[in-house]
N, C-alpha and C. Protein backbone atom coordinates (compact mmCIF):
# COMPACT_ATOMS: atom_id res chain seq x y z
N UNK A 1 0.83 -1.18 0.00
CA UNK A 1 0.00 0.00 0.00
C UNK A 1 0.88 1.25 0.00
N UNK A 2 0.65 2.54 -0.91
CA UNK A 2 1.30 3.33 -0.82
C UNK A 2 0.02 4.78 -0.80
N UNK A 3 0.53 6.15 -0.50
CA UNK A 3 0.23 6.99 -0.18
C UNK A 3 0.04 7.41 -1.80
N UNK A 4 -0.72 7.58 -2.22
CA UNK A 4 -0.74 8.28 -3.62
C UNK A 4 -1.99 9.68 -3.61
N UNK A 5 -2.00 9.99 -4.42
CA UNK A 5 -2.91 11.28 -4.95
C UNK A 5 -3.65 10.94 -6.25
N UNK A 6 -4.79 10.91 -6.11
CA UNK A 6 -5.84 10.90 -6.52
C UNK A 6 -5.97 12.12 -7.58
N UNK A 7 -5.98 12.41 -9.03
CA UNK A 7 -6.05 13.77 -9.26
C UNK A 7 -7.08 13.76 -10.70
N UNK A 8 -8.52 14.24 -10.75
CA UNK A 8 -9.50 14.21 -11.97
C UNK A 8 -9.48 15.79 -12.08
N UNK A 9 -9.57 15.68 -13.55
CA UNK A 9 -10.09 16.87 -13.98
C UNK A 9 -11.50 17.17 -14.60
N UNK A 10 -12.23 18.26 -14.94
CA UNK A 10 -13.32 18.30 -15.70
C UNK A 10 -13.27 18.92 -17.00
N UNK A 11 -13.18 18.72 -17.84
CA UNK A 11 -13.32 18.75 -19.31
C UNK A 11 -14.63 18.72 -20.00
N UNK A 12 -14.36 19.36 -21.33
CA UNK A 12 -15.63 18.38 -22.50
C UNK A 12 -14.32 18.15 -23.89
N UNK A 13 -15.26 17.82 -24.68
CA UNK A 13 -14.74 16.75 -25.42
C UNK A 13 -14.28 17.92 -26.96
N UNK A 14 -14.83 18.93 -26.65
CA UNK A 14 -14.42 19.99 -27.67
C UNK A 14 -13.55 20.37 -26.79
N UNK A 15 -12.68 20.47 -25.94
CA UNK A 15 -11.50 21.59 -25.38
C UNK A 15 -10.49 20.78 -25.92
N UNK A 16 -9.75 21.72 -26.58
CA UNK A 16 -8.69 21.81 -27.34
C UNK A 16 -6.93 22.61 -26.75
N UNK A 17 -6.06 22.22 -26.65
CA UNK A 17 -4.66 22.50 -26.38
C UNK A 17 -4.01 21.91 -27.55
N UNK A 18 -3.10 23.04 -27.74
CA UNK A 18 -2.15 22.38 -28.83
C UNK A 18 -2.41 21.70 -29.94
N UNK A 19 -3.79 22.18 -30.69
CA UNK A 19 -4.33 21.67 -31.53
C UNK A 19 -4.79 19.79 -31.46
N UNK A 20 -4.75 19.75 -30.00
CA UNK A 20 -5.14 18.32 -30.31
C UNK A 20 -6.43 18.53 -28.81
N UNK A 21 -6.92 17.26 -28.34
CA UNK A 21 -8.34 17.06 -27.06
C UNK A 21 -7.09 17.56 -26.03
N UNK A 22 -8.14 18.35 -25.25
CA UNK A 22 -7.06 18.49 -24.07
C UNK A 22 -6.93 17.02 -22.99
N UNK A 23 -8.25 16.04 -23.46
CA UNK A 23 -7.93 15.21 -22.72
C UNK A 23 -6.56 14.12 -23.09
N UNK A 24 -6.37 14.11 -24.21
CA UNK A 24 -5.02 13.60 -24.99
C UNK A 24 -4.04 14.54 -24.64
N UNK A 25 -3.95 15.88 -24.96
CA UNK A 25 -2.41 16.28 -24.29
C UNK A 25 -2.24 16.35 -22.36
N UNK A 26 -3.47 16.02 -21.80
CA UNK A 26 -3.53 15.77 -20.15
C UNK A 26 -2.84 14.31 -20.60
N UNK A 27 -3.25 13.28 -20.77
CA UNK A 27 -2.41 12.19 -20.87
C UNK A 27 -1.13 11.97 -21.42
N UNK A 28 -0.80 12.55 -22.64
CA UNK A 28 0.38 12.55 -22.95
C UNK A 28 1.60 13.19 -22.11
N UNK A 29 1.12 14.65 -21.22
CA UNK A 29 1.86 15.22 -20.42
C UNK A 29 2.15 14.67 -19.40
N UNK A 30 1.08 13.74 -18.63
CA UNK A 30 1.44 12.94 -17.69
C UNK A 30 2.46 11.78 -17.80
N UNK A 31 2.18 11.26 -18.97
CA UNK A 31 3.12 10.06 -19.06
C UNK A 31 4.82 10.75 -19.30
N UNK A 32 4.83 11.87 -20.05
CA UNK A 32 5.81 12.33 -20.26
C UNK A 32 7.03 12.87 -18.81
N UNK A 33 6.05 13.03 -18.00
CA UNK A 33 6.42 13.13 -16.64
C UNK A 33 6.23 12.30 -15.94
N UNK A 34 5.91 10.70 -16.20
CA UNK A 34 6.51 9.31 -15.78
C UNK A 34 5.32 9.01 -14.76
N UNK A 35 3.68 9.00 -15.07
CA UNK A 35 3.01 9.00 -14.33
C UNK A 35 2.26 7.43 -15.10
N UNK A 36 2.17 6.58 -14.22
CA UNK A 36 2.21 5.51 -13.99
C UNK A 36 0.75 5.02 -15.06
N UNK A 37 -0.14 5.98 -15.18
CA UNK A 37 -1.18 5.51 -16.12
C UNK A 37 -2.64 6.38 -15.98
N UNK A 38 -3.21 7.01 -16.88
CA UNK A 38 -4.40 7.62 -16.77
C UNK A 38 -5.63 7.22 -17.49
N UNK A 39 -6.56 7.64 -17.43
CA UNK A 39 -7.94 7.29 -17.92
C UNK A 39 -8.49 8.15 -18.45
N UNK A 40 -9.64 8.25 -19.38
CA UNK A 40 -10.67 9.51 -19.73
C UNK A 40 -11.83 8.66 -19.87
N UNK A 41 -12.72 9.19 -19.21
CA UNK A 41 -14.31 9.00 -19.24
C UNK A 41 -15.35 10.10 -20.02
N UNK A 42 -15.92 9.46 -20.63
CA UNK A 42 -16.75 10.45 -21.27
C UNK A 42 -18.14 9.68 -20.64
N UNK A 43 -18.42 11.37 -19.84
CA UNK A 43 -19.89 11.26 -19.46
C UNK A 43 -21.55 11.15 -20.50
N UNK A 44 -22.15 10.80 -20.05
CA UNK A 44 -23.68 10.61 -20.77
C UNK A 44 -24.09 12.18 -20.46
N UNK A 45 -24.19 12.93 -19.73
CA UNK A 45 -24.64 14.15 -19.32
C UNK A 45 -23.81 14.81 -18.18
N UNK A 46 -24.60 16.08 -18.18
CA UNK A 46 -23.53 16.68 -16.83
C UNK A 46 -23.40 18.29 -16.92
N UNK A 47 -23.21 19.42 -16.23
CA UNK A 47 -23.46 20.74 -16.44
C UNK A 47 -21.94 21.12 -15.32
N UNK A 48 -21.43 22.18 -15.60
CA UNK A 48 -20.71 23.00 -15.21
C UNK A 48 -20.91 23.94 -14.25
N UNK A 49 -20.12 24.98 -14.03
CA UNK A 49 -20.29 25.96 -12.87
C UNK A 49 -21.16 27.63 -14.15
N UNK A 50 -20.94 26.67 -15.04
CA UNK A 50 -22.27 28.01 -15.75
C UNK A 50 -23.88 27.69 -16.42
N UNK A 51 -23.96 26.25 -15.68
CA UNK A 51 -24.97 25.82 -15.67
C UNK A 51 -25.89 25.10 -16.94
N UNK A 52 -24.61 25.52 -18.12
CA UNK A 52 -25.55 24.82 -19.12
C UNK A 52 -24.92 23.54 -19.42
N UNK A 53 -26.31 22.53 -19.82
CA UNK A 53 -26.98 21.10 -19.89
C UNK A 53 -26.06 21.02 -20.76
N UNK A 54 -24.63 19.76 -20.45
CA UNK A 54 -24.30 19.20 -21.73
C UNK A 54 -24.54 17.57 -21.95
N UNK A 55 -25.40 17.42 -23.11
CA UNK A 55 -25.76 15.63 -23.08
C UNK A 55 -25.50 15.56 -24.50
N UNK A 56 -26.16 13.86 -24.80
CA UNK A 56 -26.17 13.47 -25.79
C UNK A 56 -27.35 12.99 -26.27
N UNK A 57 -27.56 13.73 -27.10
CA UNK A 57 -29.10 13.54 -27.88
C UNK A 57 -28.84 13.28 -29.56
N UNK A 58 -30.08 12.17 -29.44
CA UNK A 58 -30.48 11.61 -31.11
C UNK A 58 -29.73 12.90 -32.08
N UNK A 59 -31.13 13.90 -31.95
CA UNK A 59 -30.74 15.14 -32.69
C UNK A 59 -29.61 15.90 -32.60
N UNK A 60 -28.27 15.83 -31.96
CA UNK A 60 -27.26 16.71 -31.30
C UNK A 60 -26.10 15.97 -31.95
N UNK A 61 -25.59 16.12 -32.90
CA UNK A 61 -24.67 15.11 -33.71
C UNK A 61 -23.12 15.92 -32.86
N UNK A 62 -23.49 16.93 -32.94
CA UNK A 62 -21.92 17.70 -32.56
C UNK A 62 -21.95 17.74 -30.71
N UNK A 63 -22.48 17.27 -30.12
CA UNK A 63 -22.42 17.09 -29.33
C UNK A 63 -20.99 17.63 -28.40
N UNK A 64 -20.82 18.26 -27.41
CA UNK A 64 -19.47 18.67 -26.56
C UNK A 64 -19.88 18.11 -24.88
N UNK A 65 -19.89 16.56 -24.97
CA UNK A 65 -19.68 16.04 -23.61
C UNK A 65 -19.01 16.23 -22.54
N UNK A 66 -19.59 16.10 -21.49
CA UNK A 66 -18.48 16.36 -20.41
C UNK A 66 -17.46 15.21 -20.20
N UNK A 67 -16.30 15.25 -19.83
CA UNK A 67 -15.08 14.51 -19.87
C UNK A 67 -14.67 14.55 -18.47
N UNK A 68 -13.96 13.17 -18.02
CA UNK A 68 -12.77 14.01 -16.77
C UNK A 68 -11.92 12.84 -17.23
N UNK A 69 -11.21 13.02 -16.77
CA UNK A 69 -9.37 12.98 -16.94
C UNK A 69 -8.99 12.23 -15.33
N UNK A 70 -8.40 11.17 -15.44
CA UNK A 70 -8.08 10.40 -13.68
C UNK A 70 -6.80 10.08 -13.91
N UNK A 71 -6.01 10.46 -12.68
CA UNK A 71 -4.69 9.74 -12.92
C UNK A 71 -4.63 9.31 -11.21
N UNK A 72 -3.70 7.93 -10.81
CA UNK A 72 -3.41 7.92 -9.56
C UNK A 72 -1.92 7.95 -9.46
N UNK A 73 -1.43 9.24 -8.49
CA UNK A 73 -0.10 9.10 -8.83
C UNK A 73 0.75 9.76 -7.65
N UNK A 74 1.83 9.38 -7.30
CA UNK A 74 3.02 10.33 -6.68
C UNK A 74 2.90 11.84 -6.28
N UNK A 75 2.74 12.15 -5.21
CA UNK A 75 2.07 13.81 -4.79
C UNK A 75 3.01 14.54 -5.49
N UNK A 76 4.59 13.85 -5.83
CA UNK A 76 5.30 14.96 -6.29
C UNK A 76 5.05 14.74 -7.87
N UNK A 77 4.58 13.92 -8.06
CA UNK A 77 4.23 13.55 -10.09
C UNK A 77 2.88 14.50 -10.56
N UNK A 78 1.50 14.49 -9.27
CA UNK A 78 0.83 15.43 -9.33
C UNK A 78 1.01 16.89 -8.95
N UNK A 79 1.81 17.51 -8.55
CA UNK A 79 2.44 18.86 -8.35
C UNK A 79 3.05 18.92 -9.62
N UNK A 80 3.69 18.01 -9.90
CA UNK A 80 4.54 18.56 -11.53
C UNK A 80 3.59 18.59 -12.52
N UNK A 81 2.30 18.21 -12.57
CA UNK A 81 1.46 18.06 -13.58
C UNK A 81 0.72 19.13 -13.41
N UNK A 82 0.47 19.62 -12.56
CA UNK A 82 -0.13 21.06 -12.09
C UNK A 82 0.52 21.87 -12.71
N UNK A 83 1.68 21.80 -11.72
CA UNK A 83 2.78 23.13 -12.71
C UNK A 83 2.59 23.59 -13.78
N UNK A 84 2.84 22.22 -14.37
CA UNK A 84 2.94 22.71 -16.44
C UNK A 84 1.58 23.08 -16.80
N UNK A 85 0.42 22.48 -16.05
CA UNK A 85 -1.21 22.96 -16.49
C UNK A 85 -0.80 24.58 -16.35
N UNK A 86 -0.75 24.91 -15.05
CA UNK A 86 -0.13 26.30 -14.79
C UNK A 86 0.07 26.88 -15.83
N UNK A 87 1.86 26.82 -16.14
CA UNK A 87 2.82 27.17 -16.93
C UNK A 87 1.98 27.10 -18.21
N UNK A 88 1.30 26.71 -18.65
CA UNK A 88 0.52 26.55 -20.06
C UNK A 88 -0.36 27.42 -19.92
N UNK A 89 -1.00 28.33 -18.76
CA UNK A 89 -2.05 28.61 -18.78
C UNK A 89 -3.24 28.18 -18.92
N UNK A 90 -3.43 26.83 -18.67
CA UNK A 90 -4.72 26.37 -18.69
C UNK A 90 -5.62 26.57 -17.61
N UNK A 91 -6.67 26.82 -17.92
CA UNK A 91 -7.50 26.69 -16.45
C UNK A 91 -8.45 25.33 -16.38
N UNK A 92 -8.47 24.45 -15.59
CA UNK A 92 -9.30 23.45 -15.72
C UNK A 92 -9.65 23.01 -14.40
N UNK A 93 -11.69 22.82 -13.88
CA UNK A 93 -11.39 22.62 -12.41
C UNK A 93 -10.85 20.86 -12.26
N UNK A 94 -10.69 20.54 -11.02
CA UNK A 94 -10.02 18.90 -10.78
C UNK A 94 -10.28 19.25 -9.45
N UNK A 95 -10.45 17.75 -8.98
CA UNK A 95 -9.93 17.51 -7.56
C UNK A 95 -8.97 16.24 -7.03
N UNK A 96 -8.62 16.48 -5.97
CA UNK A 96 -7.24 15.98 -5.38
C UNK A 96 -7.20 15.12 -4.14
N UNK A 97 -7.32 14.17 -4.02
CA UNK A 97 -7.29 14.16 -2.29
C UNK A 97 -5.92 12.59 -2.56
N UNK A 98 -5.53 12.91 -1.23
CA UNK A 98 -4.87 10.94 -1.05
C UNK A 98 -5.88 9.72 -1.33
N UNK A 99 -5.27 8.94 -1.47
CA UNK A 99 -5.96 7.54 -1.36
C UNK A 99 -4.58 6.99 -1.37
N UNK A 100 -5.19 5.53 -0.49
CA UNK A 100 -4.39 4.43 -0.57
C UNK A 100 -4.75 3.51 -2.34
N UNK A 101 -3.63 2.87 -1.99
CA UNK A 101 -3.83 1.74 -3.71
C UNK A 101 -2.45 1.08 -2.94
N UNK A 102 -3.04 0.06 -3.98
CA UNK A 102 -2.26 -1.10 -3.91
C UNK A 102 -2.91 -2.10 -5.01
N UNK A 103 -2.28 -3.67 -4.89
CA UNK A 103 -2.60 -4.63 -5.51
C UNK A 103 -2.99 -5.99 -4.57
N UNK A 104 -4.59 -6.41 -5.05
CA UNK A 104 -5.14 -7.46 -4.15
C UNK A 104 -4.46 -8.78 -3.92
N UNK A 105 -3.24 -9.29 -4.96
CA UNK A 105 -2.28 -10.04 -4.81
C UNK A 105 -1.23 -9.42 -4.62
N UNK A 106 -0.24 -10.42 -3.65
CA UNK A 106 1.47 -9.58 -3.18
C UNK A 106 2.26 -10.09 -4.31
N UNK A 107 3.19 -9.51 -4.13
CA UNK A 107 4.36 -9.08 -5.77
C UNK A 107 4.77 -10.16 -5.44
N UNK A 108 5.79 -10.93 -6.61
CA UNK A 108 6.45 -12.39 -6.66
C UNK A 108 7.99 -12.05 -6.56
């Protein structure tokens, strides 16, 4: 069992960095800074801090879903991933807390 950090972000599926998903350059930046493995979920629905409804409907082909972004990682691997969000100027909300992890079988 180790002490790790827990770190999601909130996204949609149109936000863009560097001409590519910001949820692809959030992953690529992480790994690039040796972070052990991340995820992206794309939600069915979900609204923001400005309140408008983003889903997926029949009629809504262009659709801009809500996204988050999970990584579990090293408090100092999540501080460096901050940073560069920082340093890039991005603004994106996330939250953070510890968790334990581990593996339900012991190593050989």
């Amino acid at each position: 069992m180790q002490g790790n950090v827990y770190l999601k972000f909130y996204l949609t599926e149109k936000q863009l960095h560097q001409s590519k998903s910001m949820s692809e350059w959030l992953l690529e930046t992480a790994r690039a800074l040796g972070a052990p493995g991340g995820s992206v979920f794309r939600a069915v629905a979900g609204y923001g801090r400005h309140g408008r409804l983003h889903e997926e409907t029949f009629f809504e082909l262009g659709a801009d879903l809500p996204v988050q972004v999970e990584f579990v990682l090293e408090p100092t691997r999540a501080n460096q991933l901050l940073g560069v969000i920082a340093a890039e100027n991005i603004s994106l909300p996330y939250v953070r807390y510890v968790v334990e992890c581990g593996n339900t079988l012991p190593q050989a």
